[in-house]
PDB file of N, CA and C in Angstrom:
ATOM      1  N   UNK A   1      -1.130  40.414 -13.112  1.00  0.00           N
ATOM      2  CA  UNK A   1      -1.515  41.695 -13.637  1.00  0.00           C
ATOM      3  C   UNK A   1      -1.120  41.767 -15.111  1.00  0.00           C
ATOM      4  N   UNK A   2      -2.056  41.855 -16.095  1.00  0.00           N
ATOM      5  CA  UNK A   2      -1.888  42.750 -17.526  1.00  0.00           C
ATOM      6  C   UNK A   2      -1.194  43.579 -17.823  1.00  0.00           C
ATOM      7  N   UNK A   3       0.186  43.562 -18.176  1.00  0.00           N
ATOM      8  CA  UNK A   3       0.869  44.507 -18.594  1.00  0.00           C
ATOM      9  C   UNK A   3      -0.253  45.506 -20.017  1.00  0.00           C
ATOM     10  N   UNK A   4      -0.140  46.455 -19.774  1.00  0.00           N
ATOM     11  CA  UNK A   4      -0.717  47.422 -20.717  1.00  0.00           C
ATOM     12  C   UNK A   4       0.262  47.976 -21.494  1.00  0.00           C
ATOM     13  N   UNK A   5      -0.383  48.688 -22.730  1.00  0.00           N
ATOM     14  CA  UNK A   5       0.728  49.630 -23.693  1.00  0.00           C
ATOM     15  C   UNK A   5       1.811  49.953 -23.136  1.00  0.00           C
ATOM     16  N   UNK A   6       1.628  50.876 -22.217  1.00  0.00           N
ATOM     17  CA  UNK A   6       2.999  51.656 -21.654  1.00  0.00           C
ATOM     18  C   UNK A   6       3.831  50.599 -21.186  1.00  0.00           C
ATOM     19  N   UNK A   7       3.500  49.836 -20.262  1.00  0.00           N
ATOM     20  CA  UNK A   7       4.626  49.133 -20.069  1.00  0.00           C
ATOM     21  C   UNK A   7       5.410  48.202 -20.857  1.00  0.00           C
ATOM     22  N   UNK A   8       4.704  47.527 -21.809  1.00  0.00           N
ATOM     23  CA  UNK A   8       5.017  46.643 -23.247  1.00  0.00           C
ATOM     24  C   UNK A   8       6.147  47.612 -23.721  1.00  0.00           C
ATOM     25  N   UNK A   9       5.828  49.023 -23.870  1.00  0.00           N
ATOM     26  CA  UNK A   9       7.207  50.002 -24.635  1.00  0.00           C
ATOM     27  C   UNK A   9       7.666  49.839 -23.666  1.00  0.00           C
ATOM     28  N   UNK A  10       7.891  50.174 -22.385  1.00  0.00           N
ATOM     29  CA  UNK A  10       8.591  50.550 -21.482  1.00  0.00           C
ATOM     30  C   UNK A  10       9.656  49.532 -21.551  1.00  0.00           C
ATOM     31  N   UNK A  11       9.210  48.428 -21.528  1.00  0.00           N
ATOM     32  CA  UNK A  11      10.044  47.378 -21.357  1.00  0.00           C
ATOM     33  C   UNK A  11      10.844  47.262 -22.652  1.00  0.00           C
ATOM     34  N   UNK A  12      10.275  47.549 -24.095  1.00  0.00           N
ATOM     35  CA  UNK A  12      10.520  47.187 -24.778  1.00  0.00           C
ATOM     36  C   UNK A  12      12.815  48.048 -24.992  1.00  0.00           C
ATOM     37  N   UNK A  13      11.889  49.341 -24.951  1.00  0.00           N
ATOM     38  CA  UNK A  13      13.009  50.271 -24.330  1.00  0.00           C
ATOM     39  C   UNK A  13      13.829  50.034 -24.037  1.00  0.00           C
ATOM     40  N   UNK A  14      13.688  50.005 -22.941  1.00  0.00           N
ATOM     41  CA  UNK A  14      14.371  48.887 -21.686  1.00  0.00           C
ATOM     42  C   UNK A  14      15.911  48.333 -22.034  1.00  0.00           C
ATOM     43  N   UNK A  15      15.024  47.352 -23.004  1.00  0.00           N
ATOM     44  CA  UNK A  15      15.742  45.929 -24.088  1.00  0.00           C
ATOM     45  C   UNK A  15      16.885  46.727 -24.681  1.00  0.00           C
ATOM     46  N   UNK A  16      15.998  47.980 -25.509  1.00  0.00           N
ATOM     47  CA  UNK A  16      17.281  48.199 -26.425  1.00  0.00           C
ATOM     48  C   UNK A  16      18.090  49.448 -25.899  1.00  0.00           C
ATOM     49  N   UNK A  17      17.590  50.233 -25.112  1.00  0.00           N
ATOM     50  CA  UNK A  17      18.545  50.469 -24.106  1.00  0.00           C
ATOM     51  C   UNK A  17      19.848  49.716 -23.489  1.00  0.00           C
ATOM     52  N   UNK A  18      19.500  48.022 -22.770  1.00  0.00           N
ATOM     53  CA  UNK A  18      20.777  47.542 -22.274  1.00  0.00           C
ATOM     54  C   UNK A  18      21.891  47.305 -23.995  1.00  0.00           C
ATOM     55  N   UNK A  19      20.813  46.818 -25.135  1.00  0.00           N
ATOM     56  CA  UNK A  19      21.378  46.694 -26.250  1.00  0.00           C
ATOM     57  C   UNK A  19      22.255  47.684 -26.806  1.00  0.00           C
ATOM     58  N   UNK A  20      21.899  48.496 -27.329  1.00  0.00           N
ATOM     59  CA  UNK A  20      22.643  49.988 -27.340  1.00  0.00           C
ATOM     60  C   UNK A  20      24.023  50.220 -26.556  1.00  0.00           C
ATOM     61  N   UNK A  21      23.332  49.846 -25.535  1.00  0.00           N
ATOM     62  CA  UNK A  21      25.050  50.168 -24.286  1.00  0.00           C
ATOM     63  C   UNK A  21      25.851  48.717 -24.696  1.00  0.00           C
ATOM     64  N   UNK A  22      25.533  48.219 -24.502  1.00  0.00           N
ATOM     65  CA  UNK A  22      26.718  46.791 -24.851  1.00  0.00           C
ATOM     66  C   UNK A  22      26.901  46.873 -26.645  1.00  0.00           C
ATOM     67  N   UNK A  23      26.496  47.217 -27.227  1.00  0.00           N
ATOM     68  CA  UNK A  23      27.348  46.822 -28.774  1.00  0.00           C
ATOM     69  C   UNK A  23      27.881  48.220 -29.055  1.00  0.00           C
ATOM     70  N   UNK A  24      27.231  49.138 -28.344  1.00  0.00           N
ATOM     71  CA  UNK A  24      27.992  50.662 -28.544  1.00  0.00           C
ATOM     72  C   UNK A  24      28.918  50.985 -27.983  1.00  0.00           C
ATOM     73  N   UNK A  25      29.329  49.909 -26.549  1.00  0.00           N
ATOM     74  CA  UNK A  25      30.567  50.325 -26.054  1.00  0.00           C
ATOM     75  C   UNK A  25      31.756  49.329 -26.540  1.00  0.00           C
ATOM     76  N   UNK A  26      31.406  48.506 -27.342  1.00  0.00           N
ATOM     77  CA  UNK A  26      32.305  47.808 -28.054  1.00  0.00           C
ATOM     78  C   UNK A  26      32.566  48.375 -29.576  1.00  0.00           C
ATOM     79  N   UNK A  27      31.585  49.049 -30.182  1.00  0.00           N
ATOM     80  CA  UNK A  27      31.663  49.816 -31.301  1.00  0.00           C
ATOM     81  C   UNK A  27      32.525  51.338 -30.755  1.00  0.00           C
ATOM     82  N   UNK A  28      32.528  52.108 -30.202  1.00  0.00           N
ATOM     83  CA  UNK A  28      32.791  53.106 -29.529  1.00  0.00           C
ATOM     84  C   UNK A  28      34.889  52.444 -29.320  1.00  0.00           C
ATOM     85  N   UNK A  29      34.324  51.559 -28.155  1.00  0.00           N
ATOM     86  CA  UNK A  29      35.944  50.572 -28.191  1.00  0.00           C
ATOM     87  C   UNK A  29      37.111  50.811 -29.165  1.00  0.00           C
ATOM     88  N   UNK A  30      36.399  50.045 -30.415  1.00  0.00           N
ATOM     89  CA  UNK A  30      36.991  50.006 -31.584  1.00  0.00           C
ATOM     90  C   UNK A  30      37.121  50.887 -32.413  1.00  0.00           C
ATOM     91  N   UNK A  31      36.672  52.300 -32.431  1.00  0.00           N
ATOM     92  CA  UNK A  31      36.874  53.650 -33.188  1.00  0.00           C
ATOM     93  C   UNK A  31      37.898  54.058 -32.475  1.00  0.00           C
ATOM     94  N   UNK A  32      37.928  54.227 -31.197  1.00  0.00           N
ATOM     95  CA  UNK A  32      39.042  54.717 -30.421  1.00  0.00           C
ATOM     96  C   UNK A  32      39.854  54.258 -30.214  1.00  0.00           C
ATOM     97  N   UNK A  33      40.356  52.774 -30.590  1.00  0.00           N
ATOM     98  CA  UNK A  33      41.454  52.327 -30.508  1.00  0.00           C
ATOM     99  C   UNK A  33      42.329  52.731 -30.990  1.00  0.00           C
ATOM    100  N   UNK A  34      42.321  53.286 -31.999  1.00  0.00           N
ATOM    101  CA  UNK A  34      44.042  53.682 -32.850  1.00  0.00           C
ATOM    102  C   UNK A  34      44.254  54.817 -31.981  1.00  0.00           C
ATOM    103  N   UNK A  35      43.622  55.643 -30.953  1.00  0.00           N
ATOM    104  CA  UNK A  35      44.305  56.669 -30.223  1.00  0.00           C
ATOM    105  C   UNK A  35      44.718  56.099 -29.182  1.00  0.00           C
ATOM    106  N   UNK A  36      44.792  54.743 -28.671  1.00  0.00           N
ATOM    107  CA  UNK A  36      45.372  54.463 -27.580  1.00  0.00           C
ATOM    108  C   UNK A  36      44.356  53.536 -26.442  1.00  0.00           C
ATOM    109  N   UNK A  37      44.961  52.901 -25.650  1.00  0.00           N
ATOM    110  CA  UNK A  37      44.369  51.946 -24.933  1.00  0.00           C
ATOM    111  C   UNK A  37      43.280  52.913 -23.930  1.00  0.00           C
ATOM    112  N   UNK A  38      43.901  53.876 -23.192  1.00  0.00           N
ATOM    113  CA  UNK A  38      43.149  54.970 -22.634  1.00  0.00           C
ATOM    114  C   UNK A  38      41.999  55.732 -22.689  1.00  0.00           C
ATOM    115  N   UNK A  39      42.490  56.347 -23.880  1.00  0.00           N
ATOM    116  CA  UNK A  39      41.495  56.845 -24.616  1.00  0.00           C
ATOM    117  C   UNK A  39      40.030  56.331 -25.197  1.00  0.00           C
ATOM    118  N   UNK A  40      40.638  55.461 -25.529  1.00  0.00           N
ATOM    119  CA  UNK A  40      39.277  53.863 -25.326  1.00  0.00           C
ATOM    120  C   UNK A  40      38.457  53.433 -24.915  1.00  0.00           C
ATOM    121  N   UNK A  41      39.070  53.549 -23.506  1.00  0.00           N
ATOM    122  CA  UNK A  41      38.486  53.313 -22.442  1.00  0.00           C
ATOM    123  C   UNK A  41      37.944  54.247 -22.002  1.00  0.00           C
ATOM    124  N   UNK A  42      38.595  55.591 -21.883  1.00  0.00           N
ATOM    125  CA  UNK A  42      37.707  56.576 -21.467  1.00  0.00           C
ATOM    126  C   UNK A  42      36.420  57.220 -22.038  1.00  0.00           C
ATOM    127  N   UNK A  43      36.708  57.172 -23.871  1.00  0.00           N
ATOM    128  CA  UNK A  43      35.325  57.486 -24.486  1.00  0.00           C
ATOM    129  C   UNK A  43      34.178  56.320 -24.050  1.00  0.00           C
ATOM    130  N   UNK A  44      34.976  54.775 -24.262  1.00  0.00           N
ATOM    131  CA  UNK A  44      33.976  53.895 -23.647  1.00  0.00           C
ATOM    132  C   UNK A  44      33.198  54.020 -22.141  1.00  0.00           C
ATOM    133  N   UNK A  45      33.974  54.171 -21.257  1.00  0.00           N
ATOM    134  CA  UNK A  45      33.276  54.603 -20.391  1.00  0.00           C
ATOM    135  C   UNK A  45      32.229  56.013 -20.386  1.00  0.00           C
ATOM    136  N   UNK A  46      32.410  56.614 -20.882  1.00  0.00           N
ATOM    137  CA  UNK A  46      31.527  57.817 -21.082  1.00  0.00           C
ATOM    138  C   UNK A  46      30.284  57.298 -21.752  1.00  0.00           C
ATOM    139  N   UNK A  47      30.705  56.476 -22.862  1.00  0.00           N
ATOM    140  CA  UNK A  47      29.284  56.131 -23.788  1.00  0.00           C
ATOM    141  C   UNK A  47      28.407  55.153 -22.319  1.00  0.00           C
ATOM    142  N   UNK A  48      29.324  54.312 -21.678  1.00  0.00           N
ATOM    143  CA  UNK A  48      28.358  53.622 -21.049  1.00  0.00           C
ATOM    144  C   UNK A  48      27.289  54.435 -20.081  1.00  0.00           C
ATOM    145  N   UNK A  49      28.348  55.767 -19.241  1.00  0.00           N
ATOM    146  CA  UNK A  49      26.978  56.415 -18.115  1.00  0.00           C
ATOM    147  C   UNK A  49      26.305  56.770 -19.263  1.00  0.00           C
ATOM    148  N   UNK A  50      26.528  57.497 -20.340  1.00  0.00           N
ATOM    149  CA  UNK A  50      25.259  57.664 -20.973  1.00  0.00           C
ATOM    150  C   UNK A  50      24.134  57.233 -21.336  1.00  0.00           C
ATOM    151  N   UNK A  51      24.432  55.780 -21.083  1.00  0.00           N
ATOM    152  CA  UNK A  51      23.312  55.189 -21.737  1.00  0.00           C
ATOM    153  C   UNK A  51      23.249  54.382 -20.324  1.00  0.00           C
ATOM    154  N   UNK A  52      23.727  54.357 -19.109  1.00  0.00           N
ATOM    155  CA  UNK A  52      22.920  54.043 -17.772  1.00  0.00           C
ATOM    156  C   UNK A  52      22.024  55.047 -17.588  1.00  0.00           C
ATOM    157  N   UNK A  53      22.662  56.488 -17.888  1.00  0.00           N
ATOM    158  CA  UNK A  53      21.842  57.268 -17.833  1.00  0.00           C
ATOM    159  C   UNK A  53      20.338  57.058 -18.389  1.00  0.00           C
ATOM    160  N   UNK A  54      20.084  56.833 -19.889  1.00  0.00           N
ATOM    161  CA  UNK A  54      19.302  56.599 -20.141  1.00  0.00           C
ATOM    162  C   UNK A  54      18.395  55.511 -19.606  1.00  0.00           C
ATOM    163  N   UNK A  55      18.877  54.319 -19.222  1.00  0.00           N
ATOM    164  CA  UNK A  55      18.300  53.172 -18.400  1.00  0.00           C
ATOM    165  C   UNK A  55      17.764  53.935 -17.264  1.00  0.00           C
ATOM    166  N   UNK A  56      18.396  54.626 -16.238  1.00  0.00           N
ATOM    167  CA  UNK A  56      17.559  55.175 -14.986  1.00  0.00           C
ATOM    168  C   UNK A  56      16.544  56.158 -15.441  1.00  0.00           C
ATOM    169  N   UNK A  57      16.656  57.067 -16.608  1.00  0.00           N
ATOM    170  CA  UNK A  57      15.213  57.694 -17.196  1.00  0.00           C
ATOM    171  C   UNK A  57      13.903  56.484 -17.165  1.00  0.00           C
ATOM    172  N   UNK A  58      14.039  55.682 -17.864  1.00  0.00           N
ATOM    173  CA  UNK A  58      13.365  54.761 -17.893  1.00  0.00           C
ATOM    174  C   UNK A  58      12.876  53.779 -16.583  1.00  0.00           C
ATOM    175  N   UNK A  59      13.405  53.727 -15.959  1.00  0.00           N
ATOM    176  CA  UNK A  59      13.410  53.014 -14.836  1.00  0.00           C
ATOM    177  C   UNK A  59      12.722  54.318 -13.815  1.00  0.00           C
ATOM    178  N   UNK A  60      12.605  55.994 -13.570  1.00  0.00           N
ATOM    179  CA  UNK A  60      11.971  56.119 -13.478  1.00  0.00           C
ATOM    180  C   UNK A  60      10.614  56.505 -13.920  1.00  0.00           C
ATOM    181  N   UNK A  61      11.121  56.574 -15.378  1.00  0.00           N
ATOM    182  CA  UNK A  61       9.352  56.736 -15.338  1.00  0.00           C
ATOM    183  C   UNK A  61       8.182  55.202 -15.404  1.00  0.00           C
ATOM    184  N   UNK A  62       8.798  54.006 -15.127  1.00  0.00           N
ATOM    185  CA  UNK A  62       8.430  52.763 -14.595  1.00  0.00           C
ATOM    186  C   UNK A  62       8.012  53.283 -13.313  1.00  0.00           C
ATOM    187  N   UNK A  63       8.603  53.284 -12.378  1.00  0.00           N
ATOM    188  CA  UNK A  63       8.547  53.899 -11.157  1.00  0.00           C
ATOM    189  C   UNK A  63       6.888  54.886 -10.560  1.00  0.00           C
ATOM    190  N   UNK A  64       7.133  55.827 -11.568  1.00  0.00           N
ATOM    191  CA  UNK A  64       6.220  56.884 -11.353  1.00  0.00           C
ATOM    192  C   UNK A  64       4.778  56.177 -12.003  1.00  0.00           C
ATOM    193  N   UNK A  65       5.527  55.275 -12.909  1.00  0.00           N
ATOM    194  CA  UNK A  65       4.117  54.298 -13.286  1.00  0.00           C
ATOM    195  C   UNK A  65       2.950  54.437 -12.575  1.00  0.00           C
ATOM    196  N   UNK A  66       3.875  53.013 -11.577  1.00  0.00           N
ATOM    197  CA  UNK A  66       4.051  52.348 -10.649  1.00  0.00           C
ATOM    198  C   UNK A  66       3.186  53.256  -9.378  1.00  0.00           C
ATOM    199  N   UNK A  67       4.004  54.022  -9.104  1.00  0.00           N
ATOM    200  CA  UNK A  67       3.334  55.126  -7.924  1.00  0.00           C
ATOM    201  C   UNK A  67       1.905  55.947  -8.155  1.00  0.00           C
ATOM    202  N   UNK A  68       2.017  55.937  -9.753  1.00  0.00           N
ATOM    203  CA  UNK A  68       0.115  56.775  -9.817  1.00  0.00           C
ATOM    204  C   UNK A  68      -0.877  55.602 -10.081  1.00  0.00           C
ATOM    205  N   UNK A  69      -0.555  54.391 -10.113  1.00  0.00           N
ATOM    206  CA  UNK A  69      -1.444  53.516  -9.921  1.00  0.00           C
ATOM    207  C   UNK A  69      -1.941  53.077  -9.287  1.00  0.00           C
ATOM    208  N   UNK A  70      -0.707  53.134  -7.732  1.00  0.00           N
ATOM    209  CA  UNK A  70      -1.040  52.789  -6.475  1.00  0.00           C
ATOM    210  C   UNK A  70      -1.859  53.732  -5.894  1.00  0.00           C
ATOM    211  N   UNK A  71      -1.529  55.109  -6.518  1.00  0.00           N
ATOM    212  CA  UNK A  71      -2.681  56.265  -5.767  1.00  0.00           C
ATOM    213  C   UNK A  71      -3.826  56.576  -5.994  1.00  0.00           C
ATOM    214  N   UNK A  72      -3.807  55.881  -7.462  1.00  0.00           N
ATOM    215  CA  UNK A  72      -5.560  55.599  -7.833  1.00  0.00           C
ATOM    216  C   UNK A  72      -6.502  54.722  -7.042  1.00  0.00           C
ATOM    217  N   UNK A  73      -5.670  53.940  -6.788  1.00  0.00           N
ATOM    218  CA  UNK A  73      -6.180  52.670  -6.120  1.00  0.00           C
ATOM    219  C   UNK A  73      -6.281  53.143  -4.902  1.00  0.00           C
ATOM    220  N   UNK A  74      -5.510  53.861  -3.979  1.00  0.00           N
ATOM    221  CA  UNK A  74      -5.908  54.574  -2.402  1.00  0.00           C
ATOM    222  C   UNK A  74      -7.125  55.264  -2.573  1.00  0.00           C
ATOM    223  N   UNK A  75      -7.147  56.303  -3.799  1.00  0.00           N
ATOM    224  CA  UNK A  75      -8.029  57.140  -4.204  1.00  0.00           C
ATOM    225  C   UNK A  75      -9.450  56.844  -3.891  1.00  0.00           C
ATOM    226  N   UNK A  76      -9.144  55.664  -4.655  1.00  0.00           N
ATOM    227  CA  UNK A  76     -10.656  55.097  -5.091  1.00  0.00           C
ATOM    228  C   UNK A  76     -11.182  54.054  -3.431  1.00  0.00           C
ATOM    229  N   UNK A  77     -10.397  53.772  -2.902  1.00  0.00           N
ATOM    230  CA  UNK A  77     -10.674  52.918  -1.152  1.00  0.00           C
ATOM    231  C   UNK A  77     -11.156  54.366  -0.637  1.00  0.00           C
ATOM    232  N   UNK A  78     -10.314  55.250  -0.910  1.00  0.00           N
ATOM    233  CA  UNK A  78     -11.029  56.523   0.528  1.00  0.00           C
ATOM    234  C   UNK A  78     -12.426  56.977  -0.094  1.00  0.00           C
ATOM    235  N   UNK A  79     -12.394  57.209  -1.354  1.00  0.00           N
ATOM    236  CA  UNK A  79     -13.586  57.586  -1.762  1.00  0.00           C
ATOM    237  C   UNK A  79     -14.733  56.495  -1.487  1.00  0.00           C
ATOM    238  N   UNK A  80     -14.654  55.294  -1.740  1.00  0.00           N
ATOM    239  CA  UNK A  80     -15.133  54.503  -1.016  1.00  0.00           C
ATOM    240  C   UNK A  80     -15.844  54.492   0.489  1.00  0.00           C
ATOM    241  N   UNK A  81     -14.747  54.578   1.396  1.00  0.00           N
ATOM    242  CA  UNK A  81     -14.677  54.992   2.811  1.00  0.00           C
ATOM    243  C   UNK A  81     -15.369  56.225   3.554  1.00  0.00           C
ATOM    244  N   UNK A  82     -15.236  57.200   2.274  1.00  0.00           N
ATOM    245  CA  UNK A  82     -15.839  58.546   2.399  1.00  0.00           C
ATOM    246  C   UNK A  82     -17.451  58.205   2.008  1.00  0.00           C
ATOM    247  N   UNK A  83     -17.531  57.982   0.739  1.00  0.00           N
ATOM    248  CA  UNK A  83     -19.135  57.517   0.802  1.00  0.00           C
ATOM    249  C   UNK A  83     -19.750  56.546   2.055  1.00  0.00           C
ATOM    250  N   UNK A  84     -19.152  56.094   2.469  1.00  0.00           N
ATOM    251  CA  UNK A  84     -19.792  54.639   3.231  1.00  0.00           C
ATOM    252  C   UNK A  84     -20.028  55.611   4.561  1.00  0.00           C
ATOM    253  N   UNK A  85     -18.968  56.801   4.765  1.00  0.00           N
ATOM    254  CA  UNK A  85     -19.204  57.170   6.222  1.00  0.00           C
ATOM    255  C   UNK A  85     -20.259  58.512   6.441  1.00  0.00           C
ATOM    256  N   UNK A  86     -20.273  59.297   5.056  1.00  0.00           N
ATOM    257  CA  UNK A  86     -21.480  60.322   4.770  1.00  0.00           C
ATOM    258  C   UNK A  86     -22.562  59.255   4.706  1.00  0.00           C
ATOM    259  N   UNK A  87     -23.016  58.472   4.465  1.00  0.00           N
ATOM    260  CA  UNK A  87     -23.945  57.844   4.368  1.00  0.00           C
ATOM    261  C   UNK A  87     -24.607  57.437   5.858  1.00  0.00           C
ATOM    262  N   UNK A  88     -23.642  56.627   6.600  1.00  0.00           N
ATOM    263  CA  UNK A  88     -23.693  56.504   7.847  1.00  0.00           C
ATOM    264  C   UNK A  88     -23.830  57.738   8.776  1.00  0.00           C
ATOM    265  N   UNK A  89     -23.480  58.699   8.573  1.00  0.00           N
ATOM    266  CA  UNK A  89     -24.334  60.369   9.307  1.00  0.00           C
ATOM    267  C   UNK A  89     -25.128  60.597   9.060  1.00  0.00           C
ATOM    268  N   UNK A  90     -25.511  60.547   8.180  1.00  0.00           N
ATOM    269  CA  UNK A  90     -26.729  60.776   7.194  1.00  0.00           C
ATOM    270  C   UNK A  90     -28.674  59.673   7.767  1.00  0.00           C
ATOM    271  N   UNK A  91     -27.950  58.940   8.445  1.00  0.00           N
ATOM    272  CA  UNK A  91     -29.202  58.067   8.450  1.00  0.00           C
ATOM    273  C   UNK A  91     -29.873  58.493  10.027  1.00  0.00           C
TER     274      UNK A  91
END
């Protein structure tokens, strides 16, 4: 299957999404260090759900992609199915 526009960003995203979280929680790390080992850790951990956070935004709207494509595709079989069976009453 052809990845299209949306998903090319999607993915692209994606990328700098996991990017973002790994050099920001080492940048983040290192600002907070002079307050203490703790503290560190705790802003670091915060920056990271934030930016899992952001990864599961993304991941669903992949998802929901994903799900209205598949329903086009049912869409288009019943409509299918539906013509084929008005037709067949019809004769």
């Amino acid at each position: 299957m052809k990845p299209n526009m949306f998903d090319s960003i999607l993915s692209f995203l994606h990328g700098i999404a996991w990017a973002f979280i790994v050099i920001g929680a080492f940048i983040i790390f290192k600002v907070f260090a002079f307050l203490g080992l703790a503290t560190a850790l705790f802003f670091t951990i915060f920056f990271i759900i934030l930016g899992l956070f952001a990864i599961l935004i993304l991941e669903a709207l992949s998802i929901h992609k994903a799900r209205l494509v598949e329903a086009k595709k049912q869409t288009a079989l019943l409509e299918e199915i539906h013509a084929k069976t008005v037709t067949c009453e019809n004769k």
